[in-house]
C-alpha atoms as a PDB file:
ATOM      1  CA  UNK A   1      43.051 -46.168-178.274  1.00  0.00           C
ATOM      2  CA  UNK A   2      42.277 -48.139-181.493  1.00  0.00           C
ATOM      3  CA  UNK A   3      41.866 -51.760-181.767  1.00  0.00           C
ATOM      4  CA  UNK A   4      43.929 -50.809-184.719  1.00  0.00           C
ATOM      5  CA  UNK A   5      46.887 -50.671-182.528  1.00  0.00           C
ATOM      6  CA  UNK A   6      48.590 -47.807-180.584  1.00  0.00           C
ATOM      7  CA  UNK A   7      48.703 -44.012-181.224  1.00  0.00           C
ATOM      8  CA  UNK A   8      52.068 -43.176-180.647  1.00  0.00           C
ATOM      9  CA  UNK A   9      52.241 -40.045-178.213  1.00  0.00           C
ATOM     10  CA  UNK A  10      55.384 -38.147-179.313  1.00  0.00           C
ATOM     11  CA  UNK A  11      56.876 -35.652-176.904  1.00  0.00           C
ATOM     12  CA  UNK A  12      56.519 -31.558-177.675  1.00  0.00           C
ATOM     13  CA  UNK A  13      60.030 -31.717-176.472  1.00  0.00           C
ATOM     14  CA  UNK A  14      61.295 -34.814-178.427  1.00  0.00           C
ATOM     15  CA  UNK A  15      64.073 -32.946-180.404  1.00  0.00           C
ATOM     16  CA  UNK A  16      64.843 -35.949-183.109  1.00  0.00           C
ATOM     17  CA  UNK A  17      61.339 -37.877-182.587  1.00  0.00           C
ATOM     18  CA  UNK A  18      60.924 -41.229-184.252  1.00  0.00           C
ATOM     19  CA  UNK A  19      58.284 -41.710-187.417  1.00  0.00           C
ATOM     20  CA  UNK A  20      55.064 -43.422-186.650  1.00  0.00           C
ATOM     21  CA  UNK A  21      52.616 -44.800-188.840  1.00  0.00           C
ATOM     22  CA  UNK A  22      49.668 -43.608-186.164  1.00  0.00           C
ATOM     23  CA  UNK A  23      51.331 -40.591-183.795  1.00  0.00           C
ATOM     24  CA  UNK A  24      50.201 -37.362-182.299  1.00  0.00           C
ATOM     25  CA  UNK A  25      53.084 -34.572-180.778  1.00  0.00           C
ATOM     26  CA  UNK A  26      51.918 -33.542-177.197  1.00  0.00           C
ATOM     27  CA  UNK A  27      53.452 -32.947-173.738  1.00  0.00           C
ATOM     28  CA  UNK A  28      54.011 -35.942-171.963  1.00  0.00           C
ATOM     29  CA  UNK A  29      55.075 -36.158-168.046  1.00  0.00           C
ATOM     30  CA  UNK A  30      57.922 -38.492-168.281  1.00  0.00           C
ATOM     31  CA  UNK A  31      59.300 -40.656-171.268  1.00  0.00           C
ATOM     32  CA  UNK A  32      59.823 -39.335-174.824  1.00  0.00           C
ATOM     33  CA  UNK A  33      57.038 -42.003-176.177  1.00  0.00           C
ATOM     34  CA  UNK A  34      53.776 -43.337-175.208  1.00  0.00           C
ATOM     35  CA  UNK A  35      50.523 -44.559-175.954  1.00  0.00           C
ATOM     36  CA  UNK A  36      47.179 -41.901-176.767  1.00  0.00           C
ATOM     37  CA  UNK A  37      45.270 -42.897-173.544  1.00  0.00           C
ATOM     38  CA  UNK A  38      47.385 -44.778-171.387  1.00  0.00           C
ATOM     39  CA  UNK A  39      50.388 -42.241-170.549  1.00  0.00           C
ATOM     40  CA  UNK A  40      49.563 -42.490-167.010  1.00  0.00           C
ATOM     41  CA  UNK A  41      50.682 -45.634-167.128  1.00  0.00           C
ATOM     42  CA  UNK A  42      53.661 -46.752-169.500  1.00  0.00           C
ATOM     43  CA  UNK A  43      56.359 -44.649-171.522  1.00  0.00           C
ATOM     44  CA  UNK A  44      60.292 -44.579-173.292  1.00  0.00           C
ATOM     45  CA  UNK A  45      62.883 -42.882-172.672  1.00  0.00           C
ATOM     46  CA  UNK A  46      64.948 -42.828-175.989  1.00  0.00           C
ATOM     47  CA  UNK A  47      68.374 -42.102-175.756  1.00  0.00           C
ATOM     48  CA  UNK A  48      71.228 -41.370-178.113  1.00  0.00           C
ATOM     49  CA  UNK A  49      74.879 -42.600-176.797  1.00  0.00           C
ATOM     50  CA  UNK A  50      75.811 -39.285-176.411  1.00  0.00           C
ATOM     51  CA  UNK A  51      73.046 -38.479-174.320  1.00  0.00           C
ATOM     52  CA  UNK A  52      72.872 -41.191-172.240  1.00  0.00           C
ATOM     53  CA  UNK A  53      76.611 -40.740-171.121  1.00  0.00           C
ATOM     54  CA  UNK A  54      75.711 -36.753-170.468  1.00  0.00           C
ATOM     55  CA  UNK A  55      72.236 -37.307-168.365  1.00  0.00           C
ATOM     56  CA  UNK A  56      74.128 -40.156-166.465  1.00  0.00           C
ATOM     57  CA  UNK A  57      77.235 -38.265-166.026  1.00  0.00           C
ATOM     58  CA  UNK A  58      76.354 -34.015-165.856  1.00  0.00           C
ATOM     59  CA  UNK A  59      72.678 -34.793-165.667  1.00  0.00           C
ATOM     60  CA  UNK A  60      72.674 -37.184-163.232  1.00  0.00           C
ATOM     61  CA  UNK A  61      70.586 -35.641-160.590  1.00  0.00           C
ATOM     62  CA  UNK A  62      67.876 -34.319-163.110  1.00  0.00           C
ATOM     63  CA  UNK A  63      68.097 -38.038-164.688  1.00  0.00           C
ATOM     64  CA  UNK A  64      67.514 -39.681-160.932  1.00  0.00           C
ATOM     65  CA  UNK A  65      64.521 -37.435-160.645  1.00  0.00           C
ATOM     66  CA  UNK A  66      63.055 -38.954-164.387  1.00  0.00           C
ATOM     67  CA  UNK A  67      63.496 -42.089-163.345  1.00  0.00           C
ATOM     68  CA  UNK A  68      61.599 -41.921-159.769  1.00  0.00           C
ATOM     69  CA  UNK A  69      58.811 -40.668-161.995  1.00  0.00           C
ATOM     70  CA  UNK A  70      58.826 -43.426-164.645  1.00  0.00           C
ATOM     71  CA  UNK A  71      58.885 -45.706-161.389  1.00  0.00           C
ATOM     72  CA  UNK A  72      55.262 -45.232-160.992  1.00  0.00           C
ATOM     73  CA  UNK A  73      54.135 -46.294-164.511  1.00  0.00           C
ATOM     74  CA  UNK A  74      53.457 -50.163-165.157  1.00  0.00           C
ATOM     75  CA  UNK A  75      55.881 -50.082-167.489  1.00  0.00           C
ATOM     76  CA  UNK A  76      59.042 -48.061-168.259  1.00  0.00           C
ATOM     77  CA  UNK A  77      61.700 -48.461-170.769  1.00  0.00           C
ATOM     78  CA  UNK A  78      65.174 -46.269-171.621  1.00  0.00           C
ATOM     79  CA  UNK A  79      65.964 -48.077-175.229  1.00  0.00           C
ATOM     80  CA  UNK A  80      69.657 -46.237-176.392  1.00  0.00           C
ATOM     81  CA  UNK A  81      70.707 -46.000-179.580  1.00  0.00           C
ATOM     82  CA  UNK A  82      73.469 -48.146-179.619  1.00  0.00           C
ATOM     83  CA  UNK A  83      74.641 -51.763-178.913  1.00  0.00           C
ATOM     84  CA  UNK A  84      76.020 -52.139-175.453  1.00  0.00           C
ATOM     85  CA  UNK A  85      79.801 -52.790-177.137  1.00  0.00           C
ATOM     86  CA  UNK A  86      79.662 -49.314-178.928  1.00  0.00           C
ATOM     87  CA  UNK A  87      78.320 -48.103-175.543  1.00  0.00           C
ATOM     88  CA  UNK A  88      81.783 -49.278-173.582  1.00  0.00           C
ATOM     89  CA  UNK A  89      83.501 -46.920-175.829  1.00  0.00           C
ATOM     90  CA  UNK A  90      82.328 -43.301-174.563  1.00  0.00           C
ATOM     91  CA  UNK A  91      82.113 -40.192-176.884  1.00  0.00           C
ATOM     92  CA  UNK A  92      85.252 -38.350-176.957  1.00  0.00           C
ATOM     93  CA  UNK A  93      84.021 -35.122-174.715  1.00  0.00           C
ATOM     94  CA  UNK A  94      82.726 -37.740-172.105  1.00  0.00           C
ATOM     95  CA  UNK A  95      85.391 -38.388-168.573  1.00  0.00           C
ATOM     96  CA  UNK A  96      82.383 -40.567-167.828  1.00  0.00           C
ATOM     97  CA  UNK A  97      84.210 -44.123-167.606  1.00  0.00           C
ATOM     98  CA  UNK A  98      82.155 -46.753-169.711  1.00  0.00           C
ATOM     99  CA  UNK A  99      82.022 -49.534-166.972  1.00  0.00           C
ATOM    100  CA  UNK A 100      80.618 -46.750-164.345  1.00  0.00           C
ATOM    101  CA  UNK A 101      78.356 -45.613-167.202  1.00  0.00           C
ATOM    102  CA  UNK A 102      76.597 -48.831-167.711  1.00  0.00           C
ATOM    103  CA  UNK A 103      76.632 -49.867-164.146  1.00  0.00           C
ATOM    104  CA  UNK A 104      74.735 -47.329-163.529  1.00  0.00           C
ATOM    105  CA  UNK A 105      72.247 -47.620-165.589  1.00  0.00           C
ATOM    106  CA  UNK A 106      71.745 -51.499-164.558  1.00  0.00           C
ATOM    107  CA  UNK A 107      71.661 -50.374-161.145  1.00  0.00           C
ATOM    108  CA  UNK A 108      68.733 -48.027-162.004  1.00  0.00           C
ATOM    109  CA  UNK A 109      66.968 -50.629-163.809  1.00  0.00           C
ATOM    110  CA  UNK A 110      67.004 -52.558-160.556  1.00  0.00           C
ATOM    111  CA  UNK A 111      66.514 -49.606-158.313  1.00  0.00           C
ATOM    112  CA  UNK A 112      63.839 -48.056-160.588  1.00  0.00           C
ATOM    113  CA  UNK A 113      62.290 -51.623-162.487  1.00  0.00           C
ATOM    114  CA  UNK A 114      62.422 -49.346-165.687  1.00  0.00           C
ATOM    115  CA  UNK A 115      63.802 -51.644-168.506  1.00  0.00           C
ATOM    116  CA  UNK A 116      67.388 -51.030-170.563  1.00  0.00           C
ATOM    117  CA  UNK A 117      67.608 -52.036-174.049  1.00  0.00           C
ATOM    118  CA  UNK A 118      70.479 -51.493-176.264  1.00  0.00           C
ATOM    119  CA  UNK A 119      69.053 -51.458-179.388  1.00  0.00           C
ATOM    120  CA  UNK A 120      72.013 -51.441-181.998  1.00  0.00           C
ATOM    121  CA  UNK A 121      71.558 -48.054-183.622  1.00  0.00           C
ATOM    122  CA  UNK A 122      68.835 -45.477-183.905  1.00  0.00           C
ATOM    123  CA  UNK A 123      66.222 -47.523-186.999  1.00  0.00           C
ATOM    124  CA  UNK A 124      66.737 -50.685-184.598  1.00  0.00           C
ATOM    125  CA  UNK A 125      65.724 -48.229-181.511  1.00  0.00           C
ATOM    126  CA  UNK A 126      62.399 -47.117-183.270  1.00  0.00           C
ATOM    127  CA  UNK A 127      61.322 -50.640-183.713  1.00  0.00           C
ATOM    128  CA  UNK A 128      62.370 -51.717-180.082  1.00  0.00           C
ATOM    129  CA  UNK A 129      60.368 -48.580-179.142  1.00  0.00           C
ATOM    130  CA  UNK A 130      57.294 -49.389-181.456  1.00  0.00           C
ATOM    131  CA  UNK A 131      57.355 -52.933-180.763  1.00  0.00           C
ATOM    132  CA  UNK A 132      57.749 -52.384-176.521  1.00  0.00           C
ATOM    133  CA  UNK A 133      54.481 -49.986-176.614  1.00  0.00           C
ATOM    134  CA  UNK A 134      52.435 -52.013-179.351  1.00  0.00           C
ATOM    135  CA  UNK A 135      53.087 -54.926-176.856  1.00  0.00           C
ATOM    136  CA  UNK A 136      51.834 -53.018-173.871  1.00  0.00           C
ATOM    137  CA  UNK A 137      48.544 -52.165-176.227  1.00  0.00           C
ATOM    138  CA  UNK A 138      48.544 -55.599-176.684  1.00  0.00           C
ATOM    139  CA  UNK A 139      48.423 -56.828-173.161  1.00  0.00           C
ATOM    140  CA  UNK A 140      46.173 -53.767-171.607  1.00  0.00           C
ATOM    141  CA  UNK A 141      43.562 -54.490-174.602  1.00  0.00           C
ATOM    142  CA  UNK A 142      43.358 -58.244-173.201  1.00  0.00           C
ATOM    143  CA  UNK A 143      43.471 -57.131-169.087  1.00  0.00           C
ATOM    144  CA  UNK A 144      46.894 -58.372-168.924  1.00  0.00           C
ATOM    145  CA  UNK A 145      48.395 -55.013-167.654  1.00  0.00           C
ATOM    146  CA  UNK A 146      46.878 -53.322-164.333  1.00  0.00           C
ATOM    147  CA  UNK A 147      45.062 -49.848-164.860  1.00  0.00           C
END
């Protein structure tokens, strides 16, 4: 950690990863994003619309299991790559119905505490994503956050 702000952790698996100023590519546990240092305790889960409806529909069980583990962090976030109108109209290949997609996913933000954000489109969901872990930097620098 830098007082410079975060090192983005990137995950090996990541298969469109965001651009960071200050990143390094390794394996993380859970999440797609974190911070050099503190991935024990706070990740994101980027998703694309497409993805989201096919881990909450097909993937749902291997989803659940994701999200028990991003339960334990102080802080977890899924931001998807799309505003939450665009979201009630499902990809084409998807039987998933829009109003049991995003139920779902608030229900898992309550079950779970892991934070949804619609973020618009995919530049808007690599600030939300930059801005969510430079703010958790933020706030464990200054013993705001538990260890």
């Amino acid at each position: 950690m830098s007082a410079e702000g975060p090192v983005i952790v990137i995950d090996t698996r990541e298969q469109l990863p965001y651009r960071f100023e200050r990143s390094v590519v390794k394996k993380l546990d859970q999440g797609d994003y974190s911070i050099e240092g503190l991935e024990h305790l706070v990740a994101v889960e980027r998703k694309s619309k497409v993805d989201a409806y096919g881990t909450i529909g097909r993937g749902r069980e291997r989803f659940e299991r994701e999200l028990e583990r991003l339960a334990h962090l102080e802080y977890a976030a899924i931001v998807i790559e799309c505003s939450l109108p665009d979201f009630l109209e499902p990809p084409p290949q998807s039987r998933l119905h829009p109003r049991a997609a995003v139920c779902s996913l608030l229900a898992w933000s309550v079950k779970y505490g892991v934070h949804v954000f619609f973020a618009g489109d995919r530049r808007h969901a690599q600030a939300v994503t930059f801005k969510l872990l430079e703010k958790f930097h933020k706030y464990y620098q200054a013993g705001e956050v538990a260890a």
